[in-house]
N, C-alpha and C. Protein backbone atom coordinates (compact mmCIF):
# COMPACT_ATOMS: atom_id res chain seq x y z
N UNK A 1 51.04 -105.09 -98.11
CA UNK A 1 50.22 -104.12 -97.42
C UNK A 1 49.71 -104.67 -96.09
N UNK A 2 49.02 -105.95 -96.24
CA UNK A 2 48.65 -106.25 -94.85
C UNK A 2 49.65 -106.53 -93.62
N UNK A 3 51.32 -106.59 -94.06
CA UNK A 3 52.28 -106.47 -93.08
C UNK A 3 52.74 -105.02 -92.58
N UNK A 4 52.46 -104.19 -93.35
CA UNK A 4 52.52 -103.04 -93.20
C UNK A 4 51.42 -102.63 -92.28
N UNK A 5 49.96 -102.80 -92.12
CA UNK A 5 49.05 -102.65 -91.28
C UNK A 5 49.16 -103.49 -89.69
N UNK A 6 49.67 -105.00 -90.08
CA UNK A 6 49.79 -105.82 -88.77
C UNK A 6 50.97 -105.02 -88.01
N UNK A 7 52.43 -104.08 -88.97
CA UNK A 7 53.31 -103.36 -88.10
C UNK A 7 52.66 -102.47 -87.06
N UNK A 8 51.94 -101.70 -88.14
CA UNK A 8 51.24 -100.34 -86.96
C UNK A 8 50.46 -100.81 -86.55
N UNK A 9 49.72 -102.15 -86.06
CA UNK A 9 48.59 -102.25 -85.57
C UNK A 9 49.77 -102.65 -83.67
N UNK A 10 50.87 -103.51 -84.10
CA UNK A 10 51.85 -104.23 -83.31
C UNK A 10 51.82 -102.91 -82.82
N UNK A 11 52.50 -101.91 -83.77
CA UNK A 11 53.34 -100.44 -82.58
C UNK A 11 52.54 -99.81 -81.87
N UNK A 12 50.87 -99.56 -82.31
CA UNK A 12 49.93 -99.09 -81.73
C UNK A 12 50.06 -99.80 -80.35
N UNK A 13 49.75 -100.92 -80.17
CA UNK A 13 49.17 -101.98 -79.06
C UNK A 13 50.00 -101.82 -78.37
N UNK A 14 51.39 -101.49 -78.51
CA UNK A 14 52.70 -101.30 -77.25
C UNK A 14 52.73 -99.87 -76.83
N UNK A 15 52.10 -99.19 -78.08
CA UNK A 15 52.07 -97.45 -77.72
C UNK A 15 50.84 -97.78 -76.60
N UNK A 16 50.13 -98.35 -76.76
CA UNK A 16 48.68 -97.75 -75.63
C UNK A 16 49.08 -98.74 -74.40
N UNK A 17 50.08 -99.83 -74.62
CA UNK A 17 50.51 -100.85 -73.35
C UNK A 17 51.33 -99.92 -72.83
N UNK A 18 51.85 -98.88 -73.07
CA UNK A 18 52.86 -98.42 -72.33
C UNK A 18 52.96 -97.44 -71.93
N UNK A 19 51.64 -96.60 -72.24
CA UNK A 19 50.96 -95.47 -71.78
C UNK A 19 49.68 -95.64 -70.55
N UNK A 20 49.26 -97.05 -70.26
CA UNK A 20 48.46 -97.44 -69.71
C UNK A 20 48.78 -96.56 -68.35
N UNK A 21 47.92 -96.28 -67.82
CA UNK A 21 48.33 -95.94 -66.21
C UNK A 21 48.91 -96.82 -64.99
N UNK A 22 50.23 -96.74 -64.90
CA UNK A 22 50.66 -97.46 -63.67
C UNK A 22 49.96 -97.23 -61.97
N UNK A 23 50.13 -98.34 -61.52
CA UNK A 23 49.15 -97.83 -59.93
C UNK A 23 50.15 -97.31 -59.20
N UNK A 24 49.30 -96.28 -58.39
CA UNK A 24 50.92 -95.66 -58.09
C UNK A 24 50.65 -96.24 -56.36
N UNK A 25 52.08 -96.41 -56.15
CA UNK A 25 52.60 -97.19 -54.62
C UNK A 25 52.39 -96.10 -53.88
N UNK A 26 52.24 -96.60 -52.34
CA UNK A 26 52.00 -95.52 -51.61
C UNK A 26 53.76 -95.50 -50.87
N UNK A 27 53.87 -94.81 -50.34
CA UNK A 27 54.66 -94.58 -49.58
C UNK A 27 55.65 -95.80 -48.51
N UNK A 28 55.48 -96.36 -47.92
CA UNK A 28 56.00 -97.45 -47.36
C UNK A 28 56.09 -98.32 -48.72
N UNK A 29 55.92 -98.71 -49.91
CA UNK A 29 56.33 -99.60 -50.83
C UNK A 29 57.21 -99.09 -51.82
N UNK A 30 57.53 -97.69 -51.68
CA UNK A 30 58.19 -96.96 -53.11
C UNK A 30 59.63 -96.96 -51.60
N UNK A 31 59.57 -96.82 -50.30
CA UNK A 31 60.47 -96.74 -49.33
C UNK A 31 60.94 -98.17 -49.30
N UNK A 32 60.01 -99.16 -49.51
CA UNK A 32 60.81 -100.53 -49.46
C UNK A 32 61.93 -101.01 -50.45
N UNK A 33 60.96 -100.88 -52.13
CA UNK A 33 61.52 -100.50 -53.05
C UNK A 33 62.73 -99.77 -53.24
N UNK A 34 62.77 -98.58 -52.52
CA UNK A 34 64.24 -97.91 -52.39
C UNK A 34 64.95 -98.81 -51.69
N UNK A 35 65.12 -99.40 -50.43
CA UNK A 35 65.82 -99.86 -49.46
C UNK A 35 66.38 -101.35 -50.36
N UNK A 36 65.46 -102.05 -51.15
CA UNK A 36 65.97 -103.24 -51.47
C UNK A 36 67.11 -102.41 -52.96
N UNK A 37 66.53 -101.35 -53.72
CA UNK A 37 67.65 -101.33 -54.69
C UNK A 37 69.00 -100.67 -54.09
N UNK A 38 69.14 -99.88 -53.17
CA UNK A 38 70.04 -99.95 -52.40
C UNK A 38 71.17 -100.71 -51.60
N UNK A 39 70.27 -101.87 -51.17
CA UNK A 39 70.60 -103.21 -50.48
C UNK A 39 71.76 -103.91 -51.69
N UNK A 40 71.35 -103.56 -52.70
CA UNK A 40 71.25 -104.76 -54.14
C UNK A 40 73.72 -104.23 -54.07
N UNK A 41 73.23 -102.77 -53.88
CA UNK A 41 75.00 -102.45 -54.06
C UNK A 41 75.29 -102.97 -55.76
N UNK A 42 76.58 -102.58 -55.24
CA UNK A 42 77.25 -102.84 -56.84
C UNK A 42 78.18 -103.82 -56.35
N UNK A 43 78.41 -105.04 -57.42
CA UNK A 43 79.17 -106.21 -56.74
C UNK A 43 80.69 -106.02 -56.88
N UNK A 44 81.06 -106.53 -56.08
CA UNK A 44 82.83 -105.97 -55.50
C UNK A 44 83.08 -104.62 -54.86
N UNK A 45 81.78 -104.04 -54.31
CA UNK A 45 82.37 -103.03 -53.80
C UNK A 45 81.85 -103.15 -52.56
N UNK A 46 82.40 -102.15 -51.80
CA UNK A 46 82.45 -102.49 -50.09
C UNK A 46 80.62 -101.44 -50.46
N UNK A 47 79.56 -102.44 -49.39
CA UNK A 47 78.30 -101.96 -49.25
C UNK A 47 77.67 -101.72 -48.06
N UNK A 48 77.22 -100.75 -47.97
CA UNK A 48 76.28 -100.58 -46.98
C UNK A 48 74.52 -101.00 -47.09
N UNK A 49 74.22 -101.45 -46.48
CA UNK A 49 72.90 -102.14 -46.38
C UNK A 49 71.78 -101.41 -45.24
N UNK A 50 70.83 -101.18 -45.84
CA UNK A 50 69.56 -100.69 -44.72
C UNK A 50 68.99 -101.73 -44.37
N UNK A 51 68.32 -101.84 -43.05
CA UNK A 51 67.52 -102.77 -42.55
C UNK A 51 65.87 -102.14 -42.69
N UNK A 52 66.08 -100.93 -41.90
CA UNK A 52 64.42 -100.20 -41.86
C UNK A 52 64.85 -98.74 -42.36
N UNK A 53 63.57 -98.42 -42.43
CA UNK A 53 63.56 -96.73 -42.61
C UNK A 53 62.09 -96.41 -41.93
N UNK A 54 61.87 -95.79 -40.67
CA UNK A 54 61.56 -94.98 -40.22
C UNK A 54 61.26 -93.52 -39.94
N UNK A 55 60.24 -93.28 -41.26
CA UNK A 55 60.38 -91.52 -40.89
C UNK A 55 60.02 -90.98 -40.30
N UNK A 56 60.87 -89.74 -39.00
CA UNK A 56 60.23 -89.13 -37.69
C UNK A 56 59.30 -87.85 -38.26
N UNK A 57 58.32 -88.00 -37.54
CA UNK A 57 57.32 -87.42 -37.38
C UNK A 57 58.01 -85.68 -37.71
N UNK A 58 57.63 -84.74 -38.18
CA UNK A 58 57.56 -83.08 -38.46
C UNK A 58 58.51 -82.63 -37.19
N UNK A 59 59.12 -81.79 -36.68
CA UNK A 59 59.79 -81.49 -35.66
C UNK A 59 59.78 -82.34 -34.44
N UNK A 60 60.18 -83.61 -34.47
CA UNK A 60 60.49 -84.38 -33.74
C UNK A 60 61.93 -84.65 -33.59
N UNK A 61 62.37 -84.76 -32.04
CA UNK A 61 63.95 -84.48 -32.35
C UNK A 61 64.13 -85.75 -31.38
N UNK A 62 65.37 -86.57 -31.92
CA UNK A 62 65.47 -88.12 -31.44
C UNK A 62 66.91 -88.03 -30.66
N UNK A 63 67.25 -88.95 -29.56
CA UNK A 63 68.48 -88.82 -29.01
C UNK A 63 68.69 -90.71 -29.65
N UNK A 64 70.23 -90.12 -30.74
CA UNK A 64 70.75 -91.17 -31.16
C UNK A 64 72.08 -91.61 -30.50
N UNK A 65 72.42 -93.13 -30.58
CA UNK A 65 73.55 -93.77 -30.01
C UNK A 65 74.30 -94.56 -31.42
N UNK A 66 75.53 -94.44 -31.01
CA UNK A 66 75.81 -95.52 -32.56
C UNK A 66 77.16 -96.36 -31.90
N UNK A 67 77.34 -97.37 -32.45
CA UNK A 67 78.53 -98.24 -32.36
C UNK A 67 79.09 -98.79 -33.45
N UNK A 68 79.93 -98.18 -33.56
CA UNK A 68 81.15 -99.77 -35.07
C UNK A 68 81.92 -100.30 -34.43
N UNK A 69 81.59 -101.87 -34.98
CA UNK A 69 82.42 -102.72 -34.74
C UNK A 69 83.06 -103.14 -36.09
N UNK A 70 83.91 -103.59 -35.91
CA UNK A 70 84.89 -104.04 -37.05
C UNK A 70 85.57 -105.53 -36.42
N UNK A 71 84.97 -106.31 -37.71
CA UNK A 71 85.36 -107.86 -37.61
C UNK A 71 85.88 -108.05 -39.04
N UNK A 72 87.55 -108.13 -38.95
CA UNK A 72 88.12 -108.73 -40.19
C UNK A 72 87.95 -107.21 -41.25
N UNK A 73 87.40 -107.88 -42.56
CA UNK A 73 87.25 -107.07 -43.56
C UNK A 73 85.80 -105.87 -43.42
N UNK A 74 84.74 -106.48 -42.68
CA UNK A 74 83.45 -106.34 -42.86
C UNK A 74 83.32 -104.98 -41.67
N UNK A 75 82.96 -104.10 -41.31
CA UNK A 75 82.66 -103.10 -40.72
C UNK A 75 81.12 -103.19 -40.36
N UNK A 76 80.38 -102.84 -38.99
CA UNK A 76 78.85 -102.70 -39.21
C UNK A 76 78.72 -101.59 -38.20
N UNK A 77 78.08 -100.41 -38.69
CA UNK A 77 77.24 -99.44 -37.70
C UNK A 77 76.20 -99.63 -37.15
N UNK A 78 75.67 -99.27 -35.91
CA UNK A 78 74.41 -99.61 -35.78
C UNK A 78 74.02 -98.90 -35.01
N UNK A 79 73.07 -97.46 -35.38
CA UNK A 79 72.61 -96.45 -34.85
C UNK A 79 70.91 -96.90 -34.18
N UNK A 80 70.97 -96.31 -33.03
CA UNK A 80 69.47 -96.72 -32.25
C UNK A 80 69.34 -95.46 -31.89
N UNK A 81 68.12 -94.85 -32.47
CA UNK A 81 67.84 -93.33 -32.44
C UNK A 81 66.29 -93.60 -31.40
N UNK A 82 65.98 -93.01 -30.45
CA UNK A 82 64.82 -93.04 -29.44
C UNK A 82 64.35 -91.43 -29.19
N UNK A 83 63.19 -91.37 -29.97
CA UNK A 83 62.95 -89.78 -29.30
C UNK A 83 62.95 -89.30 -28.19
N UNK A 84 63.28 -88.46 -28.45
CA UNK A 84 63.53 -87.66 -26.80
C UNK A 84 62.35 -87.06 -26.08
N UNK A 85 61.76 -87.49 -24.78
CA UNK A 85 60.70 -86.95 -24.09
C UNK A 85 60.64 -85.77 -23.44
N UNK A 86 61.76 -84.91 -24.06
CA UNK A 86 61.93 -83.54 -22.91
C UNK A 86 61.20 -82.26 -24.10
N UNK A 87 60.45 -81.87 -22.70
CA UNK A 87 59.91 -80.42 -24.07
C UNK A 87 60.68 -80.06 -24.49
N UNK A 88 60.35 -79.40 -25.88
CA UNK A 88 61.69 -78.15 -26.19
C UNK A 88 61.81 -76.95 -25.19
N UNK A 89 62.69 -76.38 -24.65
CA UNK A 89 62.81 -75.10 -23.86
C UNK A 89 62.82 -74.01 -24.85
N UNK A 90 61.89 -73.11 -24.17
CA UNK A 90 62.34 -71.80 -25.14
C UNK A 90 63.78 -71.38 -25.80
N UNK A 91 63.74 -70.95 -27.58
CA UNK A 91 64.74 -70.95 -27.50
C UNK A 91 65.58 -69.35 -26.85
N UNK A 92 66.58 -68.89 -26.80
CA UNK A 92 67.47 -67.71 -26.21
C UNK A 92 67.45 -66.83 -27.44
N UNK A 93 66.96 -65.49 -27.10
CA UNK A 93 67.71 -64.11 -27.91
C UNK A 93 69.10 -64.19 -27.97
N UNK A 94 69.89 -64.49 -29.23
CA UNK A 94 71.29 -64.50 -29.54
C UNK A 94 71.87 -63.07 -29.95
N UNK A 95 70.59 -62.23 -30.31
CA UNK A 95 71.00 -60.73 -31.12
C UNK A 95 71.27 -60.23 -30.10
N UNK A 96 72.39 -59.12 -30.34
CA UNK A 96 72.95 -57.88 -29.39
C UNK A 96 72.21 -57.22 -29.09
N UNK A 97 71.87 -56.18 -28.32
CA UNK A 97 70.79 -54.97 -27.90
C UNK A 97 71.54 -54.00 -28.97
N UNK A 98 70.45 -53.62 -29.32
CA UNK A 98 70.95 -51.63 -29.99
C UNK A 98 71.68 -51.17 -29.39
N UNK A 99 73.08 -50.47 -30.07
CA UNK A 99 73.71 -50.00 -29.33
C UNK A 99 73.59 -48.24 -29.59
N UNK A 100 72.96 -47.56 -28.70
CA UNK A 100 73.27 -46.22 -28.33
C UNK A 100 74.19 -45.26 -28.64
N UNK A 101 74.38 -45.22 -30.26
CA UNK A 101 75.37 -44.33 -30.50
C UNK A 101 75.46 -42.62 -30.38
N UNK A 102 74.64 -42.06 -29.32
CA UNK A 102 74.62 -40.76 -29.18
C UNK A 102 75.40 -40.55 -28.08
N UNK A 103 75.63 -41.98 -27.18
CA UNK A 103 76.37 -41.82 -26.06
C UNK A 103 78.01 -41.37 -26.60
N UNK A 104 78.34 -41.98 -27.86
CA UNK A 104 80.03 -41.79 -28.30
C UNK A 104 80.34 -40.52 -28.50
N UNK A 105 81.66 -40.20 -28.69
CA UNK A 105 81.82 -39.45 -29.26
C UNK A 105 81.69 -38.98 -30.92
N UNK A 106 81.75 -37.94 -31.42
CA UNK A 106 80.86 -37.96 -32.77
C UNK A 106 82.44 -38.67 -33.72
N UNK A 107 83.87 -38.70 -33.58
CA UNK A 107 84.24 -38.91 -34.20
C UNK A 107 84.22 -41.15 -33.90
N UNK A 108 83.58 -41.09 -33.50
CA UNK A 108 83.86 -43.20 -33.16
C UNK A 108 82.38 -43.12 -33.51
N UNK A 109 81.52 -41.62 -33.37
CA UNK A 109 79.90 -42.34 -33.75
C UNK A 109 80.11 -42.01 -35.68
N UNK A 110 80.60 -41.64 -36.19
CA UNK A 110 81.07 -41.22 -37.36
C UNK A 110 81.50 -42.48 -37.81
N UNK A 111 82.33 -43.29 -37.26
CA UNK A 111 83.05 -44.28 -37.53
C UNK A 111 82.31 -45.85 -37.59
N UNK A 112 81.68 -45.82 -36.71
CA UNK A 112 80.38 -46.48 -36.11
C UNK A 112 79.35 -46.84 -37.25
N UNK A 113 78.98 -45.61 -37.52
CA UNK A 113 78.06 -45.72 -38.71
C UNK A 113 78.58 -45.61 -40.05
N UNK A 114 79.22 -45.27 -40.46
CA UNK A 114 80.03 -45.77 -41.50
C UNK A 114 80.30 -47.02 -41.88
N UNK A 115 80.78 -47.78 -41.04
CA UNK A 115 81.34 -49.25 -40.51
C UNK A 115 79.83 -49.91 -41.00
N UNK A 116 78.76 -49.36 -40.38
CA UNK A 116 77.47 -50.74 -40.65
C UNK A 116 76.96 -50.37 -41.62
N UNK A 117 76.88 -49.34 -42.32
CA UNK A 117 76.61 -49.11 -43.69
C UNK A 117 77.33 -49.83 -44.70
N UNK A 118 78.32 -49.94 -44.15
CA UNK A 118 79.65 -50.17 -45.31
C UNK A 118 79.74 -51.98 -45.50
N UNK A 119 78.96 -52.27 -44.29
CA UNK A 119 78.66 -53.89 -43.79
C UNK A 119 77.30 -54.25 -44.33
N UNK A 120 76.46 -53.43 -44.48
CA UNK A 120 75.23 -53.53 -45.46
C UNK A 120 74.90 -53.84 -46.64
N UNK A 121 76.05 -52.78 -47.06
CA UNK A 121 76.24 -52.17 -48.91
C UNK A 121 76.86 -53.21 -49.42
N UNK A 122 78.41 -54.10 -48.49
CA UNK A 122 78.49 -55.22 -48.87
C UNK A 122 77.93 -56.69 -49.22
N UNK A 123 76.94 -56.83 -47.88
CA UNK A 123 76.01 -57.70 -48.41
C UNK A 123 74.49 -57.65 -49.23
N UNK A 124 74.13 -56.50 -49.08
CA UNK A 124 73.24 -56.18 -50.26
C UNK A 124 74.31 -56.14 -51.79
N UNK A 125 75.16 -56.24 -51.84
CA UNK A 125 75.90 -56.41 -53.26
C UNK A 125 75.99 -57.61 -53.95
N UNK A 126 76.27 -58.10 -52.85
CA UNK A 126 76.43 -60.14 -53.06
C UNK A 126 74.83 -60.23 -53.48
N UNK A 127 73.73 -59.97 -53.41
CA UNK A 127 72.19 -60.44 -54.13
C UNK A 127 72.15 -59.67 -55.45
């Protein structure tokens, strides 16, 4: 009996060790953490390796450059991304203007509207 009690007293003590609350990492250490198990690769296979990770800021748009060189077996990229200091420009109206179908004749305005209905009904079908 008393091995039977020292069991569940053992399974208890690992149940509440392992429920304990972990501290949780902030951000730059769960990103490091990623980068080194990444780094780690699988052995014999061709790997790619991170150095940094840098995350750009919410709509920030960067002008990147990259170069590979290739020595022998080993390949290395090496992208240098620098944000770009130019405002954004407004962007351009890409949509067509309304087109005026009272100007046609009724048999091409017949045809006309048929046609974008029929272009509607198709994609309201696909949802």
């Amino acid at each position: 009996m008393a091995g039977l009690q020292r069991a569940l007293l053992l399974v208890t003590g690992l149940a509440v060790g392992a429920c304990m609350a972990q501290p949780h990492s902030n951000y730059d250490e769960m990103v490091e953490q990623a980068v080194q198990v990444f780094n780690l690769g699988r052995p014999g296979q061709a790997l790619f390796r991170l150095l940094e990770t840098l995350p750009p800021s919410p709509s920030e748009e960067r002008d990147c450059t990259g170069a590979f060189l290739l020595s022998g077996n080993v390949g290395i990229l090496m992208a240098d991304c620098i944000p770009s200091q130019e405002p954004k420009a407004p962007r351009a109206r890409r949509s067509a203007e309304e087109v005026d179908s009272s100007k046609l004749p009724p048999a091409a305005r017949d045809m006309y509207e048929k046609a974008k209905y029929d272009i509607i009904s198709n994609i309201l079908r696909n949802f």
